[in-house]
N, C-alpha and C. Protein backbone atom coordinates (compact mmCIF):
# COMPACT_ATOMS: atom_id res chain seq x y z
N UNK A 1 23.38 46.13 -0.02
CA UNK A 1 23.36 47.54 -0.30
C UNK A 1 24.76 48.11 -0.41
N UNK A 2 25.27 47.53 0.31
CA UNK A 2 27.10 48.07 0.27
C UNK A 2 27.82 47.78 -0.71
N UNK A 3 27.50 46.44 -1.33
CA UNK A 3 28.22 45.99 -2.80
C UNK A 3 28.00 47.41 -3.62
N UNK A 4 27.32 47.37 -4.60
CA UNK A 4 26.75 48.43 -5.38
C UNK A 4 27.71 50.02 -5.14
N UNK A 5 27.73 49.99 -4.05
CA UNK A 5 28.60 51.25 -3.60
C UNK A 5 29.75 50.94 -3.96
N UNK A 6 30.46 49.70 -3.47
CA UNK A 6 31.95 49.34 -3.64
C UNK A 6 32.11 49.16 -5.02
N UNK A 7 31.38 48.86 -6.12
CA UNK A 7 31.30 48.70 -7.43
C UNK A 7 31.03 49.50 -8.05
N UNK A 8 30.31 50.68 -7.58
CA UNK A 8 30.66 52.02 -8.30
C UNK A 8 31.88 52.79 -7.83
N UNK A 9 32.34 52.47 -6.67
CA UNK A 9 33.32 53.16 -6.70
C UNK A 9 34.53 52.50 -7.34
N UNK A 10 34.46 51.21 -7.08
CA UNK A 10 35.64 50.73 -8.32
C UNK A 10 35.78 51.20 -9.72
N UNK A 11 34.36 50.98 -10.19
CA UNK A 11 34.07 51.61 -11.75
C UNK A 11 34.99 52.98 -11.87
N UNK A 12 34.49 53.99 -10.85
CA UNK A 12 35.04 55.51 -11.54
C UNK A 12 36.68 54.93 -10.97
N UNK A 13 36.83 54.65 -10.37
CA UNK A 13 38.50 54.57 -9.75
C UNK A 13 39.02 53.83 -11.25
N UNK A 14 38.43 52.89 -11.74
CA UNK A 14 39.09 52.80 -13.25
C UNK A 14 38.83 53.44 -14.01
N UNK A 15 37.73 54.27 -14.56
CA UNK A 15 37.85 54.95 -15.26
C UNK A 15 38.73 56.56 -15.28
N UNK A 16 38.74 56.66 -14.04
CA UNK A 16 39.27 57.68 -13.56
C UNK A 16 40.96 57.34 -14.15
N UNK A 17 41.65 56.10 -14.07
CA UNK A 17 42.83 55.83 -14.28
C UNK A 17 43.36 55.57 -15.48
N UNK A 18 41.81 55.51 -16.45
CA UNK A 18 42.35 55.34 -17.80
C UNK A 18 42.28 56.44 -18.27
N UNK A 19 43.15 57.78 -18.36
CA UNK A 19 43.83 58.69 -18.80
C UNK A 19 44.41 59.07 -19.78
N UNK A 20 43.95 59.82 -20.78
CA UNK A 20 44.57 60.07 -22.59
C UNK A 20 45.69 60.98 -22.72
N UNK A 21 46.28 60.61 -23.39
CA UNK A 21 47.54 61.05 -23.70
C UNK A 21 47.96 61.05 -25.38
N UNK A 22 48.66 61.90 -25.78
CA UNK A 22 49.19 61.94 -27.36
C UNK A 22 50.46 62.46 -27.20
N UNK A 23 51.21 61.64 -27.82
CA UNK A 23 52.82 62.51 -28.09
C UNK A 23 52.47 62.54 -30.01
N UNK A 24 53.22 63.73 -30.26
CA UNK A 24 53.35 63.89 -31.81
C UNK A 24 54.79 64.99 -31.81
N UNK A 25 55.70 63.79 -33.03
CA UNK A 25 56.57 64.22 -33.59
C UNK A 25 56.65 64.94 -35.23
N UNK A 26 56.96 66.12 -34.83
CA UNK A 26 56.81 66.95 -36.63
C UNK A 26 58.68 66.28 -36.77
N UNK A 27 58.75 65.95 -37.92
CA UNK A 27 60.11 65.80 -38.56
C UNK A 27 60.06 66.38 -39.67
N UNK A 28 59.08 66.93 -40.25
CA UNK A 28 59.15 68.02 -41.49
C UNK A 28 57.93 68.97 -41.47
N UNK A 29 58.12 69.86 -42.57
CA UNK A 29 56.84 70.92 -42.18
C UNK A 29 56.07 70.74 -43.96
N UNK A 30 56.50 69.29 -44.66
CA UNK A 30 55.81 69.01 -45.85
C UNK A 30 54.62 69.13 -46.01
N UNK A 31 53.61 69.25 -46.76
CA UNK A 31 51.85 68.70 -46.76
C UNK A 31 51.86 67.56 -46.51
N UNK A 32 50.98 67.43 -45.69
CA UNK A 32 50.89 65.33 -45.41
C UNK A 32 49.53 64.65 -46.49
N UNK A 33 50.11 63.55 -47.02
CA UNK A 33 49.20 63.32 -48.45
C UNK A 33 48.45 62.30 -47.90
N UNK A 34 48.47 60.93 -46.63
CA UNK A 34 48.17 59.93 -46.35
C UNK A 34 48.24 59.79 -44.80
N UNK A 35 47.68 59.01 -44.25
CA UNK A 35 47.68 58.84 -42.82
C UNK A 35 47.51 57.34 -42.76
N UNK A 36 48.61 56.81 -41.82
CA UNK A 36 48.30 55.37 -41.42
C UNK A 36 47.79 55.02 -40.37
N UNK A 37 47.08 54.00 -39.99
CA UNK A 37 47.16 54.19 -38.75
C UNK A 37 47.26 52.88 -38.15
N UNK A 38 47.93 52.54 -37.06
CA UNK A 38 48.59 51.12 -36.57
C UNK A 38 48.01 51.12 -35.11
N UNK A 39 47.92 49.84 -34.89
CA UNK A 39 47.44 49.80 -33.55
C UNK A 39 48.60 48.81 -33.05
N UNK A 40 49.01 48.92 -31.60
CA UNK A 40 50.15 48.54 -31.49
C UNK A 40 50.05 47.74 -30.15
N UNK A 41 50.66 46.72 -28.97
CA UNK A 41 50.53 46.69 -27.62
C UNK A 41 51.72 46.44 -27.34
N UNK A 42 51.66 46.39 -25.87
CA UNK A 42 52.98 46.45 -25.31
C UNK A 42 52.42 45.78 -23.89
N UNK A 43 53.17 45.31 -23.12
CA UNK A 43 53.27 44.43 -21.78
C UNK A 43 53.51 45.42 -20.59
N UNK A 44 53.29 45.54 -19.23
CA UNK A 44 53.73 46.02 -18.51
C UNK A 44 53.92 47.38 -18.30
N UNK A 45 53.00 47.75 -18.68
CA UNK A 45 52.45 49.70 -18.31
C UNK A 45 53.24 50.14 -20.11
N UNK A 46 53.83 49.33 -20.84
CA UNK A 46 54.46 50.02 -21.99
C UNK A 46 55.86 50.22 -21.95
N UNK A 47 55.99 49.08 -20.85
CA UNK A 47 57.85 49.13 -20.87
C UNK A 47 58.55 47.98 -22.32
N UNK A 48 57.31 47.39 -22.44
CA UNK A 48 58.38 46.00 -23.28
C UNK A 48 57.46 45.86 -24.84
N UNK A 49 57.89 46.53 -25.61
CA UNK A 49 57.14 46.89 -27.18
C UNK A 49 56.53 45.47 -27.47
N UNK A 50 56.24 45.38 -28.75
CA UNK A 50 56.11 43.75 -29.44
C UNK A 50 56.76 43.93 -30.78
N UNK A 51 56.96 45.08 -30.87
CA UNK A 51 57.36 44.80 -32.58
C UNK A 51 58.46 46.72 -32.58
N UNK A 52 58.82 46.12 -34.09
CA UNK A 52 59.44 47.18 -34.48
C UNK A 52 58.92 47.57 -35.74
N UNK A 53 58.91 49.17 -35.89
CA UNK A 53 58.08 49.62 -37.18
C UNK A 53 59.17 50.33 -38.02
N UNK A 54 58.91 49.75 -39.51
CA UNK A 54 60.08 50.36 -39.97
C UNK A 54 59.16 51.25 -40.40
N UNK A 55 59.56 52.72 -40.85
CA UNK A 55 58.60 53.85 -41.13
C UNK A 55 59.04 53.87 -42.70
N UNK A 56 59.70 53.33 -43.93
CA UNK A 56 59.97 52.94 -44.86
C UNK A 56 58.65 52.24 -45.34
N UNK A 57 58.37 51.60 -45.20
CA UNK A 57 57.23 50.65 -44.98
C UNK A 57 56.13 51.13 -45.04
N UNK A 58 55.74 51.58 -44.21
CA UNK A 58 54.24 52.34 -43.64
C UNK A 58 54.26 54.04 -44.86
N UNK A 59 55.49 54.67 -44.92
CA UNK A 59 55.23 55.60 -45.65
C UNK A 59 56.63 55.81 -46.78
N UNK A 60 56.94 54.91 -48.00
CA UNK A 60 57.73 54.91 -48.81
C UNK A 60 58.27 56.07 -49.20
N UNK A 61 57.45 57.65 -49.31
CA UNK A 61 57.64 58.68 -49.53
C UNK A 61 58.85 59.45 -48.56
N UNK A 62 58.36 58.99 -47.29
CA UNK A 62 59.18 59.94 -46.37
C UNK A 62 57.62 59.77 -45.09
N UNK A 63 58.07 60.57 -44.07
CA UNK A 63 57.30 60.78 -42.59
C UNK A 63 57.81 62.17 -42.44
N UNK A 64 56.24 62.75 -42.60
CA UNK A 64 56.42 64.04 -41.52
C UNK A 64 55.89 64.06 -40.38
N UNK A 65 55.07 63.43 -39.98
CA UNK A 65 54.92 63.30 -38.28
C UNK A 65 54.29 62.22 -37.71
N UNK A 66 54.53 61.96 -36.54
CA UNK A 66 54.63 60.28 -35.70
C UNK A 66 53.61 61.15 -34.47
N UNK A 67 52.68 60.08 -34.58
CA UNK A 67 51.52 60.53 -33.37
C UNK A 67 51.44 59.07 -32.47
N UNK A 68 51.68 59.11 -31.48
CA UNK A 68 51.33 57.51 -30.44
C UNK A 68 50.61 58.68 -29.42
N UNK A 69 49.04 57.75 -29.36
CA UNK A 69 48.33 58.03 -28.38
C UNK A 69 47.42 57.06 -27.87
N UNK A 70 47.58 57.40 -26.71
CA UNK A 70 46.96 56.32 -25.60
C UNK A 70 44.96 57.09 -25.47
N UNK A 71 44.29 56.23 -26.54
CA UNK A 71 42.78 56.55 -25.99
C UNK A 71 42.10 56.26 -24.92
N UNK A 72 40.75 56.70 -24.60
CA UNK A 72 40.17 56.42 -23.12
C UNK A 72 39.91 54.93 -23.45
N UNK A 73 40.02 54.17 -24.61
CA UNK A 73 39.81 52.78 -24.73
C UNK A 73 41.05 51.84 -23.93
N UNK A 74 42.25 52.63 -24.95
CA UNK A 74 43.64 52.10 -24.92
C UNK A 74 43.76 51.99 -23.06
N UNK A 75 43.43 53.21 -22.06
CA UNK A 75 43.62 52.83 -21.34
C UNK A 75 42.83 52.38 -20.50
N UNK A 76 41.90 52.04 -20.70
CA UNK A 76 40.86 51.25 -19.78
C UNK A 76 41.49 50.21 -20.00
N UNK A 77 41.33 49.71 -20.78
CA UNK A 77 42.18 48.01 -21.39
C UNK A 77 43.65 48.32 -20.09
N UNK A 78 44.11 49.07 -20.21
CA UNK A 78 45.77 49.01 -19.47
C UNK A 78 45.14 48.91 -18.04
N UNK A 79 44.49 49.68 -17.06
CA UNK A 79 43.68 49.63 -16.08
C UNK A 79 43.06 48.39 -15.73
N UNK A 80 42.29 47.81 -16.66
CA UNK A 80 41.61 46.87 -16.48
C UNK A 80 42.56 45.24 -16.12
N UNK A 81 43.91 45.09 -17.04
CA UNK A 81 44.53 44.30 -16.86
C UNK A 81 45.73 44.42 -16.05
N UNK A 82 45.45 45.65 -15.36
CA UNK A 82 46.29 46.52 -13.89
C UNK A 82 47.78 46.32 -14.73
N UNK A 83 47.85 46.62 -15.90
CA UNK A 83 49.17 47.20 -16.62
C UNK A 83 49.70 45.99 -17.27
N UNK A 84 49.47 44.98 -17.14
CA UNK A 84 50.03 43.70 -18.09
C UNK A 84 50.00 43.87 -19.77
N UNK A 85 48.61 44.54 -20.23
CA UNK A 85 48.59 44.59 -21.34
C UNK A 85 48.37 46.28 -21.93
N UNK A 86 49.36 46.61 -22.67
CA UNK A 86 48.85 48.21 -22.67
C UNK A 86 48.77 48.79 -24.08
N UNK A 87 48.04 48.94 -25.05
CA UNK A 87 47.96 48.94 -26.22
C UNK A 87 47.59 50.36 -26.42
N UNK A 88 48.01 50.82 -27.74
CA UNK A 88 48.72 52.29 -28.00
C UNK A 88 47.87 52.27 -29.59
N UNK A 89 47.69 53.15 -29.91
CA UNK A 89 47.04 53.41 -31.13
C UNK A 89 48.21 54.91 -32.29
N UNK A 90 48.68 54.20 -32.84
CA UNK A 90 49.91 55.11 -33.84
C UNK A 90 49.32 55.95 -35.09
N UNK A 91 49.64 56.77 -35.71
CA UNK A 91 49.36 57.38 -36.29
C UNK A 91 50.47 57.80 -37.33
N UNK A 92 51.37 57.30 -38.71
CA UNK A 92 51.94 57.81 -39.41
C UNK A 92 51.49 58.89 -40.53
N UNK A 93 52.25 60.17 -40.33
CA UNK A 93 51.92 61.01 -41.36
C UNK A 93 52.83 60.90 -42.53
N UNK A 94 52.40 60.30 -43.90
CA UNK A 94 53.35 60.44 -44.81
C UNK A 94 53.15 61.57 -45.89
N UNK A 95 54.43 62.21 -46.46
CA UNK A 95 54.22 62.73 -47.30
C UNK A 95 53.48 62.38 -48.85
């Protein structure tokens, strides 16, 4: 009878810790014509990237705004692997 208890309370204590977040950068106030969207991870709560994005690339035109946000997915996954693996979901706005 006590398991069940200790396993729901683990459950919300992770869900509780996987927590959403969005940063978004405007670098212009253009119409945005396209949206990319990249999924990205990183090691260790998001201290150590895997890659580098050239924004040339993703939007040839130009970038008017950079969205990285952490979903209730992104961080369950970070929670779940108690921060080893922490994957980020990007968002390029190109002109």
């Amino acid at each position: 009878m006590r398991a069940p208890i200790q396993t729901l309370f683990l459950l919300v204590a992770a869900l509780a810790a996987s927590a959403c977040h969005t940063m978004r950068f405007e670098v212009s106030d253009e119409p945005i014509a396209d949206v990319v969207v990249d999924r990205k991870s990183f090691f260790l709560w998001g201290l150590a990237p895997t890659k580098t994005v050239d924004l040339r690339e993703k939007c040839p035109r130009g970038v008017v705004a950079i969205e990285e946000e952490e979903t209730f997915g992104d961080g369950f996954f970070e929670t779940i692997t108690l921060g080893i693996w922490a994957p980020r979901t990007s968002r390029y706005y190109c002109r």
